[in-house]
PDB file of N, CA and C in Angstrom:
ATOM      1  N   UNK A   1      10.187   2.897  -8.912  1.00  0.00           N
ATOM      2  CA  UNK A   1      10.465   4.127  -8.200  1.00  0.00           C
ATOM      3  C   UNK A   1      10.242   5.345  -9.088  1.00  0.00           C
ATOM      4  N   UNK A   2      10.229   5.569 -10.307  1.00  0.00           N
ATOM      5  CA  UNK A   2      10.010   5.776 -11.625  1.00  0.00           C
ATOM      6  C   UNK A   2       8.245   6.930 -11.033  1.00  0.00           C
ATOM      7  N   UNK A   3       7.912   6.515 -10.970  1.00  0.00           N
ATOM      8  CA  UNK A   3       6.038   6.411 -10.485  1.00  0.00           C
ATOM      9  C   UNK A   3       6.821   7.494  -8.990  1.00  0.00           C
ATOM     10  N   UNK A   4       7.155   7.076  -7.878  1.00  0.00           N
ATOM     11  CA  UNK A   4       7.234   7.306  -6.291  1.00  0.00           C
ATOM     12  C   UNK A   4       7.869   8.874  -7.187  1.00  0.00           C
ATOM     13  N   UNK A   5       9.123   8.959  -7.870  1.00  0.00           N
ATOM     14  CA  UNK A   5       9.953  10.134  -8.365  1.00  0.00           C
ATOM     15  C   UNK A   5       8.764  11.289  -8.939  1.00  0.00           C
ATOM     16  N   UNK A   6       8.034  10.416  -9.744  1.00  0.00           N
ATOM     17  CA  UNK A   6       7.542  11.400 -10.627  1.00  0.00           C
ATOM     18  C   UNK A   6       6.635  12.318  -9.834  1.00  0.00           C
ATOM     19  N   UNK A   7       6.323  12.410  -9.012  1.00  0.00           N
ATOM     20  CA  UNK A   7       5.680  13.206  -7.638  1.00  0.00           C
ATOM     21  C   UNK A   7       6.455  14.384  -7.086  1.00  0.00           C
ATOM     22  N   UNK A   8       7.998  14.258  -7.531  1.00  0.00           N
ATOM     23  CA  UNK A   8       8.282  15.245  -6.853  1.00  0.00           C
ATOM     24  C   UNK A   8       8.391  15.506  -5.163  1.00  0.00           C
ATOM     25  N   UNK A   9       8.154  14.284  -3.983  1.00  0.00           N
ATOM     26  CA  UNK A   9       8.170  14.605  -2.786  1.00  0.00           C
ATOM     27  C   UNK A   9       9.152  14.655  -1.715  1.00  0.00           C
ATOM     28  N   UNK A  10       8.544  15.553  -0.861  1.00  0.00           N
ATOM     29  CA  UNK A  10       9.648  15.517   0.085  1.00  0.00           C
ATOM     30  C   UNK A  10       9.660  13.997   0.986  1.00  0.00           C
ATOM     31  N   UNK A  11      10.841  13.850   1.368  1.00  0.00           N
ATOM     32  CA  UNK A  11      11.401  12.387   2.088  1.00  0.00           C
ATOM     33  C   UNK A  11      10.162  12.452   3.347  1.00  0.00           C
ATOM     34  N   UNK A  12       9.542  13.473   3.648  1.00  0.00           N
ATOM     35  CA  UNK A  12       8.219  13.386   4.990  1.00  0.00           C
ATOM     36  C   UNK A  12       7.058  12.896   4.444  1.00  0.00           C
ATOM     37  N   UNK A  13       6.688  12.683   3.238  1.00  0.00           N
ATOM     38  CA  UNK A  13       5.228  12.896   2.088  1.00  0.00           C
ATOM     39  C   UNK A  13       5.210  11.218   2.723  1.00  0.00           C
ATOM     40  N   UNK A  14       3.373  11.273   2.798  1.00  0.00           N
ATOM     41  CA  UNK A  14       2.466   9.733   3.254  1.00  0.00           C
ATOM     42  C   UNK A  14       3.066   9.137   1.873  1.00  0.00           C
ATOM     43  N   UNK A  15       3.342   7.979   2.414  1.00  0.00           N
ATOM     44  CA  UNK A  15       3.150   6.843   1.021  1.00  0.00           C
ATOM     45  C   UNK A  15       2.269   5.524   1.531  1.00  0.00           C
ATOM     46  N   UNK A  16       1.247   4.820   1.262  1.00  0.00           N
ATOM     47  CA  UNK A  16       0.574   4.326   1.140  1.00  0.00           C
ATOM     48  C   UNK A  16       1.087   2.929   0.167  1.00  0.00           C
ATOM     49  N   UNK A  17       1.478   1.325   0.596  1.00  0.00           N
ATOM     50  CA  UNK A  17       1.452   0.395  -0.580  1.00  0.00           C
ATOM     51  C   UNK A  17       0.352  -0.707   0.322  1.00  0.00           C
ATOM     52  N   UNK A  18      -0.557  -0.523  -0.823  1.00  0.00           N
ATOM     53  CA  UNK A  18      -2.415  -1.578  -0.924  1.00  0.00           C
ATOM     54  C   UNK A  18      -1.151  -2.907  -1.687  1.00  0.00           C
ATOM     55  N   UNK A  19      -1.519  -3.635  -0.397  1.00  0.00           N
ATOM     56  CA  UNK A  19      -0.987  -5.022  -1.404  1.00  0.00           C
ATOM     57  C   UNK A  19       0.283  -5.398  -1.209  1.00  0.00           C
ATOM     58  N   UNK A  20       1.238  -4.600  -0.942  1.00  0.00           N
ATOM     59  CA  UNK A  20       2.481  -4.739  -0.653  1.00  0.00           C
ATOM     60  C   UNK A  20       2.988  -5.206   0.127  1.00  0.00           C
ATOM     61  N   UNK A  21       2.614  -6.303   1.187  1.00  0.00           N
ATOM     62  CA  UNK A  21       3.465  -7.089   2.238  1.00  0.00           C
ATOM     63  C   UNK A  21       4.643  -7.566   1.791  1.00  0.00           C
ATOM     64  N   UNK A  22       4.918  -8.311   0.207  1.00  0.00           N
ATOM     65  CA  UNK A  22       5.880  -9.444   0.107  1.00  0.00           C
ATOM     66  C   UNK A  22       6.781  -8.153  -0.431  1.00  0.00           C
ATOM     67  N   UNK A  23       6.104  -6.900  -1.090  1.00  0.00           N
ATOM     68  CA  UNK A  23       6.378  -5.878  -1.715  1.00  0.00           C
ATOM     69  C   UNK A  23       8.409  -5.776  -1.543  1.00  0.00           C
ATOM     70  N   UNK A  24       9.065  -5.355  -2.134  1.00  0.00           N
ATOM     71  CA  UNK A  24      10.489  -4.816  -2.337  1.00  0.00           C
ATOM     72  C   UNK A  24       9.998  -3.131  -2.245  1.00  0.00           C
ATOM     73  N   UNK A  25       8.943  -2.882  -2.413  1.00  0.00           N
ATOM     74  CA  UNK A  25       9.432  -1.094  -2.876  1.00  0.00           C
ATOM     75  C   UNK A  25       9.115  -0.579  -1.370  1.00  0.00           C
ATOM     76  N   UNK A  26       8.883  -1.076  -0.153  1.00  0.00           N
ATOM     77  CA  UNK A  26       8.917  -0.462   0.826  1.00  0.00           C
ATOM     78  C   UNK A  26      11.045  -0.491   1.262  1.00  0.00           C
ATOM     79  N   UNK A  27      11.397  -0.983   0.845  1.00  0.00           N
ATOM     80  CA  UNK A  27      12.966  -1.166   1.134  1.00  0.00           C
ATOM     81  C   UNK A  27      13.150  -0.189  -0.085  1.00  0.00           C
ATOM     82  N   UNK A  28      12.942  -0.351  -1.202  1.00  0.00           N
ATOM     83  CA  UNK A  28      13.628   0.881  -1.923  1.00  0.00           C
ATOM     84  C   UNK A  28      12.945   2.726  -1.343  1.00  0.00           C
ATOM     85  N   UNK A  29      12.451   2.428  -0.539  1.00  0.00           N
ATOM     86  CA  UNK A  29      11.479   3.992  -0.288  1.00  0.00           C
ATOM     87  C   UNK A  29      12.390   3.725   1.050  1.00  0.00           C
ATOM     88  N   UNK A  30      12.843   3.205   2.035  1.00  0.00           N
ATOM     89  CA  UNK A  30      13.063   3.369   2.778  1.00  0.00           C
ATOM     90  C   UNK A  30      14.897   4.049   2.431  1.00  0.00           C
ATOM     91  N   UNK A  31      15.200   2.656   1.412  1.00  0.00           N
ATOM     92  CA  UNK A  31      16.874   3.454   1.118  1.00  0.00           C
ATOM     93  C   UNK A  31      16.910   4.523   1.200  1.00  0.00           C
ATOM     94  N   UNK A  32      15.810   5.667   0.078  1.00  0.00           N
ATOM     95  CA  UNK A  32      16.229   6.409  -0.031  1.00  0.00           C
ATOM     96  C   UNK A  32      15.490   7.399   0.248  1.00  0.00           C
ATOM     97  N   UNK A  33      15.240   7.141   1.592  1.00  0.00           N
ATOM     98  CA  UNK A  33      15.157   8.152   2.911  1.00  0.00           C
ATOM     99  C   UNK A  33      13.375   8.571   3.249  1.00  0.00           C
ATOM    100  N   UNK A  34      12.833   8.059   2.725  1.00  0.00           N
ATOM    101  CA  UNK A  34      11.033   8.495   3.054  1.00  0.00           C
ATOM    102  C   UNK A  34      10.946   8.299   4.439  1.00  0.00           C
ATOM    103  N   UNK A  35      10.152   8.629   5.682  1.00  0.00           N
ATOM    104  CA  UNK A  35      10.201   8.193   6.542  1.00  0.00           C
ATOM    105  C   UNK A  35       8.466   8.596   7.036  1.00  0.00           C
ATOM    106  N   UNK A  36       7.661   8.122   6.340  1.00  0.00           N
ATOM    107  CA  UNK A  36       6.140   8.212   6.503  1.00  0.00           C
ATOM    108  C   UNK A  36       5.474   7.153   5.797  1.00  0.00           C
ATOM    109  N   UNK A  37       5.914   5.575   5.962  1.00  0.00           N
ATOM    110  CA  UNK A  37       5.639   4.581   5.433  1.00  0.00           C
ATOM    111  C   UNK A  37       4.592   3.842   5.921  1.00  0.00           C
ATOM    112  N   UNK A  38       3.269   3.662   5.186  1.00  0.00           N
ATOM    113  CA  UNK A  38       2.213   2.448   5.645  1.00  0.00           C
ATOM    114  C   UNK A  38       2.263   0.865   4.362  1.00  0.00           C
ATOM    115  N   UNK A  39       2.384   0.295   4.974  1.00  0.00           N
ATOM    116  CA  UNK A  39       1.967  -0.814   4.112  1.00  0.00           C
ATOM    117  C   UNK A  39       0.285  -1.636   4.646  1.00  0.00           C
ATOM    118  N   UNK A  40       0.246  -2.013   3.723  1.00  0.00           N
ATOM    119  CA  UNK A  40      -1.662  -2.341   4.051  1.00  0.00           C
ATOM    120  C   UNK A  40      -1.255  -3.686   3.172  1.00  0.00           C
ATOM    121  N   UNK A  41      -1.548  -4.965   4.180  1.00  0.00           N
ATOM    122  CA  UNK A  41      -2.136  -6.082   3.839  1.00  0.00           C
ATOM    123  C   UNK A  41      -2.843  -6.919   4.395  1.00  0.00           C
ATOM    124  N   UNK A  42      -3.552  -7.733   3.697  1.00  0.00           N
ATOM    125  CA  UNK A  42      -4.299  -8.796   4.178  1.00  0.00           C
ATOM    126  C   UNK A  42      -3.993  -9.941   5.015  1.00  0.00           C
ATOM    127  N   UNK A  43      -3.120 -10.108   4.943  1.00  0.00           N
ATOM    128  CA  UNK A  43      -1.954 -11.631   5.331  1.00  0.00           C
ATOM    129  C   UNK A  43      -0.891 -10.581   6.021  1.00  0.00           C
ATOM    130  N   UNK A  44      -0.718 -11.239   7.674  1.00  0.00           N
ATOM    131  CA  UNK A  44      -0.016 -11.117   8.655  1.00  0.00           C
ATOM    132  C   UNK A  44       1.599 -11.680   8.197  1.00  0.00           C
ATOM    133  N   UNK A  45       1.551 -12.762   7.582  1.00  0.00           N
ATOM    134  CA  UNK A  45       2.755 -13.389   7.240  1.00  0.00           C
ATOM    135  C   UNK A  45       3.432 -12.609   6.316  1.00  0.00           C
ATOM    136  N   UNK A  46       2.678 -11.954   5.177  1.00  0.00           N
ATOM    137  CA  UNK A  46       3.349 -11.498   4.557  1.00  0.00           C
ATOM    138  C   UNK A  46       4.170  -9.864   4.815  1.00  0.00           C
ATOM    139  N   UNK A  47       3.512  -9.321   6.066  1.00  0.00           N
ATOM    140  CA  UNK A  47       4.464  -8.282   6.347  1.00  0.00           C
ATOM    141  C   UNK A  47       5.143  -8.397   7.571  1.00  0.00           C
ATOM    142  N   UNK A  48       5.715  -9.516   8.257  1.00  0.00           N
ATOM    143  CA  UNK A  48       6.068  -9.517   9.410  1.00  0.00           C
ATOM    144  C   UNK A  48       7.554  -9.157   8.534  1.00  0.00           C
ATOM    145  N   UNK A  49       7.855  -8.211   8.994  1.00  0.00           N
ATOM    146  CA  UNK A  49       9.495  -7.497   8.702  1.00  0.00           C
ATOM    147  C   UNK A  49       8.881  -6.255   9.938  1.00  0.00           C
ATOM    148  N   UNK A  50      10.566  -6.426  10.309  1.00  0.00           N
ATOM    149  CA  UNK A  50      10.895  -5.469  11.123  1.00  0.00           C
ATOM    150  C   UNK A  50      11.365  -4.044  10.991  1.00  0.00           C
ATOM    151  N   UNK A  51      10.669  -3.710   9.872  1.00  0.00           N
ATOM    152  CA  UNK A  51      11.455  -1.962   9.831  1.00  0.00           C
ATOM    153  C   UNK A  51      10.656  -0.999   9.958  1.00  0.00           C
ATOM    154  N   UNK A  52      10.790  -0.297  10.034  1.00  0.00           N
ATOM    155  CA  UNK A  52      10.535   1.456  10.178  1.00  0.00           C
ATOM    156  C   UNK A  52       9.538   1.855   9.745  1.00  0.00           C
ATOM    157  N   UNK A  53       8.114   1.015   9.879  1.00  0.00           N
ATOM    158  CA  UNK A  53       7.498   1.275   8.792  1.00  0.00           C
ATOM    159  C   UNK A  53       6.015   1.094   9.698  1.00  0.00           C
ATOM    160  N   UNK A  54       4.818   1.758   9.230  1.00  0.00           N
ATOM    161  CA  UNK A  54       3.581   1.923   9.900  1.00  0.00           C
ATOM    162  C   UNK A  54       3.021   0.519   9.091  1.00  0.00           C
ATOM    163  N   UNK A  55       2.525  -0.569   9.529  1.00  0.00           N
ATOM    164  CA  UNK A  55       2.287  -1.620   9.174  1.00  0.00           C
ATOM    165  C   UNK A  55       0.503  -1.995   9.326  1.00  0.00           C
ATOM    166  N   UNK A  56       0.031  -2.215   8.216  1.00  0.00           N
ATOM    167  CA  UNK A  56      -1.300  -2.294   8.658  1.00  0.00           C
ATOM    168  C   UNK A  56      -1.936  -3.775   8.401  1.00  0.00           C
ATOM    169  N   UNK A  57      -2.322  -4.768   9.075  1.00  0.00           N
ATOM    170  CA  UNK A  57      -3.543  -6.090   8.653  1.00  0.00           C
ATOM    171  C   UNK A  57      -4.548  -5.619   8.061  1.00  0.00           C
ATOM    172  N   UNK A  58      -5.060  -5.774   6.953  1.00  0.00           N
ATOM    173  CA  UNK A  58      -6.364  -5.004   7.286  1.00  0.00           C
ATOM    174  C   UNK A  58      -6.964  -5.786   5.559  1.00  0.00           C
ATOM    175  N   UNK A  59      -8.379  -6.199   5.927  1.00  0.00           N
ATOM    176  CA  UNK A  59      -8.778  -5.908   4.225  1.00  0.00           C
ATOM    177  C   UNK A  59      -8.763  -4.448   3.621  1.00  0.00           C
ATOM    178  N   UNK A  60      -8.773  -4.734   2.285  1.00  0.00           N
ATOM    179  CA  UNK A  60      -8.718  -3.198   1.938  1.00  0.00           C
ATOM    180  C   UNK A  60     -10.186  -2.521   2.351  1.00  0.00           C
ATOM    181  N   UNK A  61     -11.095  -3.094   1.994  1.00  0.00           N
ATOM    182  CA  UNK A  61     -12.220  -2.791   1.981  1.00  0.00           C
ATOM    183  C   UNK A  61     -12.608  -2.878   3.743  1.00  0.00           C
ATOM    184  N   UNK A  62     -12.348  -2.717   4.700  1.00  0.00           N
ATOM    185  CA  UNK A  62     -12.661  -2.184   5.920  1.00  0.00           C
ATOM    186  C   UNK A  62     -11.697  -1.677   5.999  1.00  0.00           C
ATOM    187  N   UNK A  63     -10.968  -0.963   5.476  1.00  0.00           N
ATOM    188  CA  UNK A  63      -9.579   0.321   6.186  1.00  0.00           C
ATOM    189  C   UNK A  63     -10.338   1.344   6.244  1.00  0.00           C
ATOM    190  N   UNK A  64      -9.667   2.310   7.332  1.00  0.00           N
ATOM    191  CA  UNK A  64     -10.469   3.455   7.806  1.00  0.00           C
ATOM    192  C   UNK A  64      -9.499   4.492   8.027  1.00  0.00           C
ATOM    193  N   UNK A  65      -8.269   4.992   7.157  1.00  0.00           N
ATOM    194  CA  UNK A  65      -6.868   5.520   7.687  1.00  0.00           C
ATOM    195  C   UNK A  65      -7.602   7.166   8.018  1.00  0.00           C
ATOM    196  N   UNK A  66      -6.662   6.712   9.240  1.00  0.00           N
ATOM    197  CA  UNK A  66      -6.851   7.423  10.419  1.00  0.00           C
ATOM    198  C   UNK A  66      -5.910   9.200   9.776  1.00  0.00           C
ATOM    199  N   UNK A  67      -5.406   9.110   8.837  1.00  0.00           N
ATOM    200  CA  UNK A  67      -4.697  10.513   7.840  1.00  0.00           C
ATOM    201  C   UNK A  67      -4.963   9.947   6.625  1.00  0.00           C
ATOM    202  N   UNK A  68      -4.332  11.304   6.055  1.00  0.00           N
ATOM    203  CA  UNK A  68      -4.635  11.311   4.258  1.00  0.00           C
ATOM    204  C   UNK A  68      -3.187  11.048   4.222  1.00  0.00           C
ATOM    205  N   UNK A  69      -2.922  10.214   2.729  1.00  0.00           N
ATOM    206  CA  UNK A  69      -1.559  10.087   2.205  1.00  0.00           C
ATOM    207  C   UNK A  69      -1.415  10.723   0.634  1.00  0.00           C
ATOM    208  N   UNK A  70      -0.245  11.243   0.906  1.00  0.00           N
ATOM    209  CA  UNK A  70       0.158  11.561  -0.429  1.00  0.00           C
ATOM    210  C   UNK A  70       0.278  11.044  -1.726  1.00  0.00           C
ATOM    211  N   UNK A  71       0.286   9.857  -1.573  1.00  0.00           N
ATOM    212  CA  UNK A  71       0.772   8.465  -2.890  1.00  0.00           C
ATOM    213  C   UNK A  71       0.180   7.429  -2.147  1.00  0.00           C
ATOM    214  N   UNK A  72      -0.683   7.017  -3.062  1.00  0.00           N
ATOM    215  CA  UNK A  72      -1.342   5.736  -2.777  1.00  0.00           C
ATOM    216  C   UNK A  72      -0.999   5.018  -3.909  1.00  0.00           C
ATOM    217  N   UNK A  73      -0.409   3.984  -3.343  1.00  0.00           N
ATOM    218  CA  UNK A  73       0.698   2.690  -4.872  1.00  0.00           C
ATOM    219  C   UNK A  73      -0.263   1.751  -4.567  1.00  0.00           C
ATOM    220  N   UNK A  74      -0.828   0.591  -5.282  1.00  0.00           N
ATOM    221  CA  UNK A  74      -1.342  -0.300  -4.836  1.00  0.00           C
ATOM    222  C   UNK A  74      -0.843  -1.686  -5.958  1.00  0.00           C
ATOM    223  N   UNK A  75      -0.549  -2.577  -6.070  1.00  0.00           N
ATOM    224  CA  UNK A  75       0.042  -3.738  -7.353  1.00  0.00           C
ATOM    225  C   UNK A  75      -1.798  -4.411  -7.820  1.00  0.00           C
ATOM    226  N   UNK A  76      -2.270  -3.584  -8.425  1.00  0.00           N
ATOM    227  CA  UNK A  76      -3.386  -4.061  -8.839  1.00  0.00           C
ATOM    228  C   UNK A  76      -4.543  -4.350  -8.101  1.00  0.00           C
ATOM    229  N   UNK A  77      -4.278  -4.068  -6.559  1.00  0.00           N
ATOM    230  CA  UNK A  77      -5.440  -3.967  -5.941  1.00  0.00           C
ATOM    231  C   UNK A  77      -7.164  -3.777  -6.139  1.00  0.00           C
ATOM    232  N   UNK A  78      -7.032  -2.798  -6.846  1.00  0.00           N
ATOM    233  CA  UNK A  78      -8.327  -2.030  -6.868  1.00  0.00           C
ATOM    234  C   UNK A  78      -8.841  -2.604  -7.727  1.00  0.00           C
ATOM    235  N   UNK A  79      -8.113  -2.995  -8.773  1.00  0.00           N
ATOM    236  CA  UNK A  79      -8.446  -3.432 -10.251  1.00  0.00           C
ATOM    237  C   UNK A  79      -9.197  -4.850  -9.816  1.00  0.00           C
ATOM    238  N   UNK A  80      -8.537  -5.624  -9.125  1.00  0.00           N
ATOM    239  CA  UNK A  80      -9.338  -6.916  -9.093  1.00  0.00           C
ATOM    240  C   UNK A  80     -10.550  -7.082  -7.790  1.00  0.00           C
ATOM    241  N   UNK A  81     -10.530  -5.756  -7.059  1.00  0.00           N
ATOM    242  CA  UNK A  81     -11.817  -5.543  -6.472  1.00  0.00           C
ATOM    243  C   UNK A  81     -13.090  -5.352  -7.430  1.00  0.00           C
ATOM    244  N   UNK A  82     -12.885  -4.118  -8.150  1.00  0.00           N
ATOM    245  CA  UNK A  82     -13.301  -4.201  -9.173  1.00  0.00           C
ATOM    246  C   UNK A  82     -14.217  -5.274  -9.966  1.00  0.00           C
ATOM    247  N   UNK A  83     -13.056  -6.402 -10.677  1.00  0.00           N
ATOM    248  CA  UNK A  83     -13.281  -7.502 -11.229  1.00  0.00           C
ATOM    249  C   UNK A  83     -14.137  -8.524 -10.188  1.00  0.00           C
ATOM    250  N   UNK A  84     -13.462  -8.707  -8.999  1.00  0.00           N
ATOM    251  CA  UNK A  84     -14.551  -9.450  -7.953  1.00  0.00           C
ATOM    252  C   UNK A  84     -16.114  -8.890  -8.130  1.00  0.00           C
ATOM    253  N   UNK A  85     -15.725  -7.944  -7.907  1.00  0.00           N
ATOM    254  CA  UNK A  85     -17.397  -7.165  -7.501  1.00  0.00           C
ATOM    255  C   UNK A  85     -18.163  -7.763  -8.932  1.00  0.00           C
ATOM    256  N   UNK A  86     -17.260  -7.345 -10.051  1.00  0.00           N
ATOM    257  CA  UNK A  86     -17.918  -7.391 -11.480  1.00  0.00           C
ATOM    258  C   UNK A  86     -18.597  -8.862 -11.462  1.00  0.00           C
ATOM    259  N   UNK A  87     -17.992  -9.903 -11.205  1.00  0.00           N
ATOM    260  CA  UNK A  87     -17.882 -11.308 -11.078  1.00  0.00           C
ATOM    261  C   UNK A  87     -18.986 -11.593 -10.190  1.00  0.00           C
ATOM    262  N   UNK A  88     -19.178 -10.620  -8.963  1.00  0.00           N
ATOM    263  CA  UNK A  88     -20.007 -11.264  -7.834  1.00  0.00           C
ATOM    264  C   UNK A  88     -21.480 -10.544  -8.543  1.00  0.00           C
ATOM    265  N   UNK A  89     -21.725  -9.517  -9.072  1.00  0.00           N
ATOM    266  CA  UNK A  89     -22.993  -8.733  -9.114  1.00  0.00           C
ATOM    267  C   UNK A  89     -23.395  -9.628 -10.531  1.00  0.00           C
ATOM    268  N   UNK A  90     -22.713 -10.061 -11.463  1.00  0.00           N
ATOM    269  CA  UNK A  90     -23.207 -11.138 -12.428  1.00  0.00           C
ATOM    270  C   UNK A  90     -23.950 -12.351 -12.378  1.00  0.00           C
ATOM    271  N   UNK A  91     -23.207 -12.388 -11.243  1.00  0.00           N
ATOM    272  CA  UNK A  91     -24.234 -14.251 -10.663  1.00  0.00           C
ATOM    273  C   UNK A  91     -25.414 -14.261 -10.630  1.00  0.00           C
ATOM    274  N   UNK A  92     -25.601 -12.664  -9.841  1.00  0.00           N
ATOM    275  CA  UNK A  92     -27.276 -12.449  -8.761  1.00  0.00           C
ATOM    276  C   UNK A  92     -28.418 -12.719  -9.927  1.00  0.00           C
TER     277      UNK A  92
END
């Protein structure tokens, strides 16, 4: 939360978590009061919870968000797109 604080936002500000279905920090953002929550994952199972929260299926790589967010958190997401890609363009 350390990271979410250091922003400075108001409890309305987009937050964005890439990766975060099994995630805990959508419950700590919710404690303490955000109320403009998307989570983005791949796996249906892993975000079926019922709260308050804009919920997305989606690969990362076909998302198309429909607004801009303020904080985009992701748990290493990008990094191992990245590494895939790095991995896949090596083979050719």
């Amino acid at each position: 939360m350390d990271f979410i604080h250091s922003f400075g936002l108001t409890r309305n500000a987009k937050i964005i978590d890439v990766g975060g279905g099994d995630s805990n920090l959508v419950d700590f953002l919710l404690e303490e009061g955000f109320q403009t929550i998307t989570v983005l994952d791949i796996s249906a199972i892993a975000i079926e919870k019922g709260k308050n929260v804009n919920w997305k299926i989606c690969d990362i790589t076909d998302f198309k968000p429909s607004t801009t967010f303020d904080v985009w958190h992701d748990r290493a997401t990008m990094t191992h797109l990245r590494i895939i890609d790095f991995i896949y363009q090596s083979k050719k």
